[in-house]
C-alpha atoms as a PDB file:
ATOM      1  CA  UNK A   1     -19.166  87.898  80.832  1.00  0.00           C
ATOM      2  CA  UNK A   2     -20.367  90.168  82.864  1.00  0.00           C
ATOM      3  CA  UNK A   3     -23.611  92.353  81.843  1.00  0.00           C
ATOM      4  CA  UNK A   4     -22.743  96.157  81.246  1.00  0.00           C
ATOM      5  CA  UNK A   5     -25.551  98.220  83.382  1.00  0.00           C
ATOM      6  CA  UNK A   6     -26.050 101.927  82.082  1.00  0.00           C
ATOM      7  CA  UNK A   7     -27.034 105.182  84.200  1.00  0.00           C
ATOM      8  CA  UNK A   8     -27.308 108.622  84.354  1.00  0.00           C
ATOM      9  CA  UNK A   9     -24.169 110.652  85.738  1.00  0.00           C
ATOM     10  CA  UNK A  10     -24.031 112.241  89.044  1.00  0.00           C
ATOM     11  CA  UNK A  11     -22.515 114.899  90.828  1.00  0.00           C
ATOM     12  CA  UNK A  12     -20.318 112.279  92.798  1.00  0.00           C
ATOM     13  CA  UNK A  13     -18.783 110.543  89.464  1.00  0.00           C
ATOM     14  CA  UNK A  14     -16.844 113.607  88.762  1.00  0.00           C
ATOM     15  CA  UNK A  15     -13.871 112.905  90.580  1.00  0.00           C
ATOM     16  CA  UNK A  16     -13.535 109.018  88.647  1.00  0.00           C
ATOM     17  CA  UNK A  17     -14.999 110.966  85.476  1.00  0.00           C
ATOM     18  CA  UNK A  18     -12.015 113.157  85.294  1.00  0.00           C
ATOM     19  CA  UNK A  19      -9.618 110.387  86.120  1.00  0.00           C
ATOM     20  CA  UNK A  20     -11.133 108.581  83.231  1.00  0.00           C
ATOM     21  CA  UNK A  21     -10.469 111.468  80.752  1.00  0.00           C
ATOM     22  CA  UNK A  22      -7.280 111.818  81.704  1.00  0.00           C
ATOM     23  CA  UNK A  23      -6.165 108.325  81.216  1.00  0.00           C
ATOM     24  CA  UNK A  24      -7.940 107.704  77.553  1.00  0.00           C
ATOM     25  CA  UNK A  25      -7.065 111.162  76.643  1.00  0.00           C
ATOM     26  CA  UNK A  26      -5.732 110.946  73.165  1.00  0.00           C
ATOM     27  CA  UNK A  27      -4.985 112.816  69.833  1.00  0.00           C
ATOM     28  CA  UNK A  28      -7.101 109.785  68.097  1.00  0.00           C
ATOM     29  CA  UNK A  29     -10.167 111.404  69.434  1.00  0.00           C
ATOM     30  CA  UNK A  30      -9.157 114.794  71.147  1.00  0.00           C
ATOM     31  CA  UNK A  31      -8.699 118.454  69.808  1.00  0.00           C
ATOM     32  CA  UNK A  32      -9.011 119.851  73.294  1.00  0.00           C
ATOM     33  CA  UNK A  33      -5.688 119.321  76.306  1.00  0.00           C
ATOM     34  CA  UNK A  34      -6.464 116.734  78.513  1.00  0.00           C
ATOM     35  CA  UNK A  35      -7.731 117.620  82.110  1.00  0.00           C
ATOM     36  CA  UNK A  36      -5.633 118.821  84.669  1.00  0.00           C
ATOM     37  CA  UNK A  37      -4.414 116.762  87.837  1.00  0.00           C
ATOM     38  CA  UNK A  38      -6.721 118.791  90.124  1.00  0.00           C
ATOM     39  CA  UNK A  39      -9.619 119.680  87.326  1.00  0.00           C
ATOM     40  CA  UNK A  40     -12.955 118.971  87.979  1.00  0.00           C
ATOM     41  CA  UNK A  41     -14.702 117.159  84.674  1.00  0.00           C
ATOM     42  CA  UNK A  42     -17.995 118.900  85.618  1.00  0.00           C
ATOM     43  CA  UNK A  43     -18.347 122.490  84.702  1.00  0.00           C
ATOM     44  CA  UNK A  44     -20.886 125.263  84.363  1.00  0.00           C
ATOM     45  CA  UNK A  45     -21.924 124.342  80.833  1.00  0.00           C
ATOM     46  CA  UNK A  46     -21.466 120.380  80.951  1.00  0.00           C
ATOM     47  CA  UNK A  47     -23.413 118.914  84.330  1.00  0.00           C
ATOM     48  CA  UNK A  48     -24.153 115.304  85.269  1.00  0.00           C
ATOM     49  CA  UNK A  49     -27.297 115.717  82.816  1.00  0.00           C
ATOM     50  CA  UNK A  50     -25.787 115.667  79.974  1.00  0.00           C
ATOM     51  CA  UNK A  51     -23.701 112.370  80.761  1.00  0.00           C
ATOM     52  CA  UNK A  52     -24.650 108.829  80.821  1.00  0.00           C
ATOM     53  CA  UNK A  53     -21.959 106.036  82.253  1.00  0.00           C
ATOM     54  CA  UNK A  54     -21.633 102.300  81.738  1.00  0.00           C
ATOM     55  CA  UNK A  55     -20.620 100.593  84.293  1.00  0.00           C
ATOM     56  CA  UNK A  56     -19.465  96.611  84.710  1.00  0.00           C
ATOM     57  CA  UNK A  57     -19.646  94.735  88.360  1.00  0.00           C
ATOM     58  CA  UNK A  58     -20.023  98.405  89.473  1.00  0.00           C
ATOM     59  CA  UNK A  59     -16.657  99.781  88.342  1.00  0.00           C
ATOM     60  CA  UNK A  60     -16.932 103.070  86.203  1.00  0.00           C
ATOM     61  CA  UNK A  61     -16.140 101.383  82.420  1.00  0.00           C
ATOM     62  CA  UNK A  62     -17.161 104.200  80.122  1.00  0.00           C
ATOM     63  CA  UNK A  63     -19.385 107.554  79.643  1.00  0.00           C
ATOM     64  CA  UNK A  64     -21.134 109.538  77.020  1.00  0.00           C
ATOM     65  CA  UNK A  65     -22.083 113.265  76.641  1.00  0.00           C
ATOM     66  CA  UNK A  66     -24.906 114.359  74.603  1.00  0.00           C
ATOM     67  CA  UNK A  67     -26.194 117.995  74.362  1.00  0.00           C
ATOM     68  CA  UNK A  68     -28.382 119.774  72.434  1.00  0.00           C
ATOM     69  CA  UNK A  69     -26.170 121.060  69.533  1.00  0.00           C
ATOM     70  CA  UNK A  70     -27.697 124.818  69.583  1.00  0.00           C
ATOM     71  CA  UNK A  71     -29.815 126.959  71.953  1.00  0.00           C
ATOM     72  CA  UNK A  72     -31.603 127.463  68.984  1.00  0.00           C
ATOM     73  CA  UNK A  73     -35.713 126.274  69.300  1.00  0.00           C
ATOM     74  CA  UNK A  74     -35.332 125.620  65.483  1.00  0.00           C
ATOM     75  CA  UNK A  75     -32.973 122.925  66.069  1.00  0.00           C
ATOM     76  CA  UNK A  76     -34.292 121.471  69.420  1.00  0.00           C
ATOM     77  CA  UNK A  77     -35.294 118.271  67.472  1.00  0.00           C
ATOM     78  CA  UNK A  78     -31.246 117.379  67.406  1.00  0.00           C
ATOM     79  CA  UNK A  79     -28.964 115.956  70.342  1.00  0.00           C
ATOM     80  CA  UNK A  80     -25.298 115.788  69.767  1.00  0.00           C
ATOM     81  CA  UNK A  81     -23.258 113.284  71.278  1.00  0.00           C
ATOM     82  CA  UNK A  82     -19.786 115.318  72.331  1.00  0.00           C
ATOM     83  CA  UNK A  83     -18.153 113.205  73.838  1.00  0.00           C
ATOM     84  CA  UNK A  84     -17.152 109.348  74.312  1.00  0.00           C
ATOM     85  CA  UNK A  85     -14.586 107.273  76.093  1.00  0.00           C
ATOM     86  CA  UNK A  86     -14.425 103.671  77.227  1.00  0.00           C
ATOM     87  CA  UNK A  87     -11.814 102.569  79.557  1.00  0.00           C
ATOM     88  CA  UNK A  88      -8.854 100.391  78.516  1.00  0.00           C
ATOM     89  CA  UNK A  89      -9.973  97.865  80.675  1.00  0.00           C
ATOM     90  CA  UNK A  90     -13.514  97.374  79.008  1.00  0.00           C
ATOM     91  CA  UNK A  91     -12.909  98.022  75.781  1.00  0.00           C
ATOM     92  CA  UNK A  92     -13.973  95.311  73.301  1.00  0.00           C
ATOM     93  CA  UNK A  93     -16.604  94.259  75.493  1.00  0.00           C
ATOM     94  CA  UNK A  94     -19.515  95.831  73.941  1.00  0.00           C
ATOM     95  CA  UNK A  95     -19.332  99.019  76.126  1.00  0.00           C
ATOM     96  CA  UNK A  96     -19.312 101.574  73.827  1.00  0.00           C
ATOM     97  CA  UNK A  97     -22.171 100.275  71.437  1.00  0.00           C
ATOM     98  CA  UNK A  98     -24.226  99.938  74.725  1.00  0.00           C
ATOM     99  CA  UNK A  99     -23.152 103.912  76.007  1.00  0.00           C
ATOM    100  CA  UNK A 100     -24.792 104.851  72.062  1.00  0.00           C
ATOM    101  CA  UNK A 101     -27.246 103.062  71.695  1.00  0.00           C
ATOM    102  CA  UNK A 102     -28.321 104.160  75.202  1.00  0.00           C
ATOM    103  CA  UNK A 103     -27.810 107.907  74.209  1.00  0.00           C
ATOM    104  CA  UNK A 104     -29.718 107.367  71.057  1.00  0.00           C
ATOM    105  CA  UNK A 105     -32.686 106.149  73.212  1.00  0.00           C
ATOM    106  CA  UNK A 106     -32.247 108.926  75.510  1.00  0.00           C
ATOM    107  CA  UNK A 107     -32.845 111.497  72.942  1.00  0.00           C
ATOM    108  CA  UNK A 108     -35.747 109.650  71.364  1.00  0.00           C
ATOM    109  CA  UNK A 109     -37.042 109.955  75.335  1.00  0.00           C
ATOM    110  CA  UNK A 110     -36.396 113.535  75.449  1.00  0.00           C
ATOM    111  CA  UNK A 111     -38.415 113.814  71.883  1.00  0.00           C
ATOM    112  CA  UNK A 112     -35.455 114.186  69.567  1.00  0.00           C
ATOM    113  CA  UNK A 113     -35.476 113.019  65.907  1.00  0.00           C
ATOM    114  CA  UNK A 114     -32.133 112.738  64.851  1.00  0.00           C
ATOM    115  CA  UNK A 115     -28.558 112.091  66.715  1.00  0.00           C
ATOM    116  CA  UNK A 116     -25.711 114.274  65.458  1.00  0.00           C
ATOM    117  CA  UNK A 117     -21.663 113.404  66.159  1.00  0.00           C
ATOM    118  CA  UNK A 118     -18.388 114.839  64.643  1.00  0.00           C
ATOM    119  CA  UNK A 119     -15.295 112.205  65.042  1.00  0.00           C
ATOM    120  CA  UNK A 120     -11.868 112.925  63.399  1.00  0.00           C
ATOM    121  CA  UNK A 121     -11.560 111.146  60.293  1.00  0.00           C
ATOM    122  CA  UNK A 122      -8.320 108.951  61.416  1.00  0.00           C
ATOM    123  CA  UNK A 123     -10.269 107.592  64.398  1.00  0.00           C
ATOM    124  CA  UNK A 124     -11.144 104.314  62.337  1.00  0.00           C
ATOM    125  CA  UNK A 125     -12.297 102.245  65.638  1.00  0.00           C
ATOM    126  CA  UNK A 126     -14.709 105.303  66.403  1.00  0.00           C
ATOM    127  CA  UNK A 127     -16.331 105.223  63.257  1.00  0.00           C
ATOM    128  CA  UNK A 128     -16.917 101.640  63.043  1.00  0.00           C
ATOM    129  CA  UNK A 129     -18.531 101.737  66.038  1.00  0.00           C
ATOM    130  CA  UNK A 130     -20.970 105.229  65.237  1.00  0.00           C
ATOM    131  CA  UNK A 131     -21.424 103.285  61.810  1.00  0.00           C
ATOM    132  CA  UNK A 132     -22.495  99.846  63.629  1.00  0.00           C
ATOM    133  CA  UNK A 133     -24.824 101.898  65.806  1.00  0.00           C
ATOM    134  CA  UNK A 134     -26.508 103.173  62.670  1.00  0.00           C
ATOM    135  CA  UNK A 135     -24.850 106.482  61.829  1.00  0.00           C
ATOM    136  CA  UNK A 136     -23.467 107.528  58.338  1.00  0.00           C
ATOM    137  CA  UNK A 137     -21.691 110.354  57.328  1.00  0.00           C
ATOM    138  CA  UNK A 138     -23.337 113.392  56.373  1.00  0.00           C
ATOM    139  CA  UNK A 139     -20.191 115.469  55.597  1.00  0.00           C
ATOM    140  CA  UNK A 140     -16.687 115.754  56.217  1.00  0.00           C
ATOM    141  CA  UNK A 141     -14.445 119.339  56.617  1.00  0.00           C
ATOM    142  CA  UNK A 142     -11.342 118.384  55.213  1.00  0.00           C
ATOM    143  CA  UNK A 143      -7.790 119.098  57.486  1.00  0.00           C
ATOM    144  CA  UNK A 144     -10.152 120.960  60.451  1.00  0.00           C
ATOM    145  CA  UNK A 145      -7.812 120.173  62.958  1.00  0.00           C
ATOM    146  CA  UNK A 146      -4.192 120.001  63.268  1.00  0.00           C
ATOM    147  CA  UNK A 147      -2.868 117.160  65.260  1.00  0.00           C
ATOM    148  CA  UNK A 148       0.349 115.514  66.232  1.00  0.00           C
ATOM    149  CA  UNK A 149       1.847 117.537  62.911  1.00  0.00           C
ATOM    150  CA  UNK A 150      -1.212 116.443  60.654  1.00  0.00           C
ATOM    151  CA  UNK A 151      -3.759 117.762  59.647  1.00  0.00           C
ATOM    152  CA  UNK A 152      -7.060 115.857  60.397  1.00  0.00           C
ATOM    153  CA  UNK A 153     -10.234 115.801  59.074  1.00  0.00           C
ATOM    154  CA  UNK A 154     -13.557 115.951  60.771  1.00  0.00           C
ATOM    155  CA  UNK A 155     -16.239 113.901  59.764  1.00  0.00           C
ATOM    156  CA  UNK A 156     -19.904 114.655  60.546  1.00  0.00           C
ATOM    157  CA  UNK A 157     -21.849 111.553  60.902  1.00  0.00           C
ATOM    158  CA  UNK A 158     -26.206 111.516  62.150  1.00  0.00           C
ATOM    159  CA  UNK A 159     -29.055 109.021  62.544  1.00  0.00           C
ATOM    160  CA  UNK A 160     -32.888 109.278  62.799  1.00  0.00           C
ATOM    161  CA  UNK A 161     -33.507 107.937  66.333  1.00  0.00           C
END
């Protein structure tokens, strides 16, 4: 098997960034529409910095986003992953342990303490894999979103890095 090699974003990876979105875009794991044909995935308040990709035999297999969760200097101890999406093509092949496990050591690098996530509560896959990368649920707002004519609940899940 191949070995899964992870990096920080770059300007360049938006154009296969967005095409990623767009093609694991789901209601499983999306409140937000899916990116436009001609959308860039960059924007103002979401740069390369905040993304890390995994990559296997050089081909573009998954990416996380982590942010700080408020401007707030009070809570600058926290990172919040916002994001996650592995491609069809790599999935089941460890890719999107490695992309968490790899964001929970990059906030312990940028002095963090703890790793915050939200995931809706009928993504079972995505909490299986938050929970096998040490997470647990810290709370849950019942029906938050509605999806697909359901309503969905979203479940608030941390670690200490």
């Amino acid at each position: 098997m191949s070995e899964i090699r992870v990096r920080p974003a770059l300007l360049s990876d938006d154009p296969e960034l967005a095409r990623l979105d767009r093609v694991t875009w789901s209601t499983l794991h999306a409140v937000r529409p899916p990116l436009g044909e001609n959308e860039d995935f960059f924007s103002e308040h979401s740069g390369p910095d905040t993304f890390l990709l995994a990559e296997i035999d050089g081909r573009l297999a998954g990416f996380i986003k982590m942010v700080p969760p408020t401007p707030l200097a009070s809570n600058a101890h926290v990172r919040q992953i916002r994001g996650l999406a592995v491609d069809t093509w790599a999935r089941g092949r460890g890719v999107g342990l490695e992309l968490v496990l790899a964001a929970v050591a990059w906030a312990r690098r940028q002095g963090a303490l703890r790793v915050t996530l939200r995931v809706l509560g009928h993504n079972t896959p995505a909490r299986r894999l938050y929970e096998a990368a040490g997470f647990t649920v810290e709370g849950v707002l019942p029906g938050e979103f509605f999806l697909d004519g359901a309503y969905v609940d979203d479940v608030c899940m941390g670690r200490l890095v």
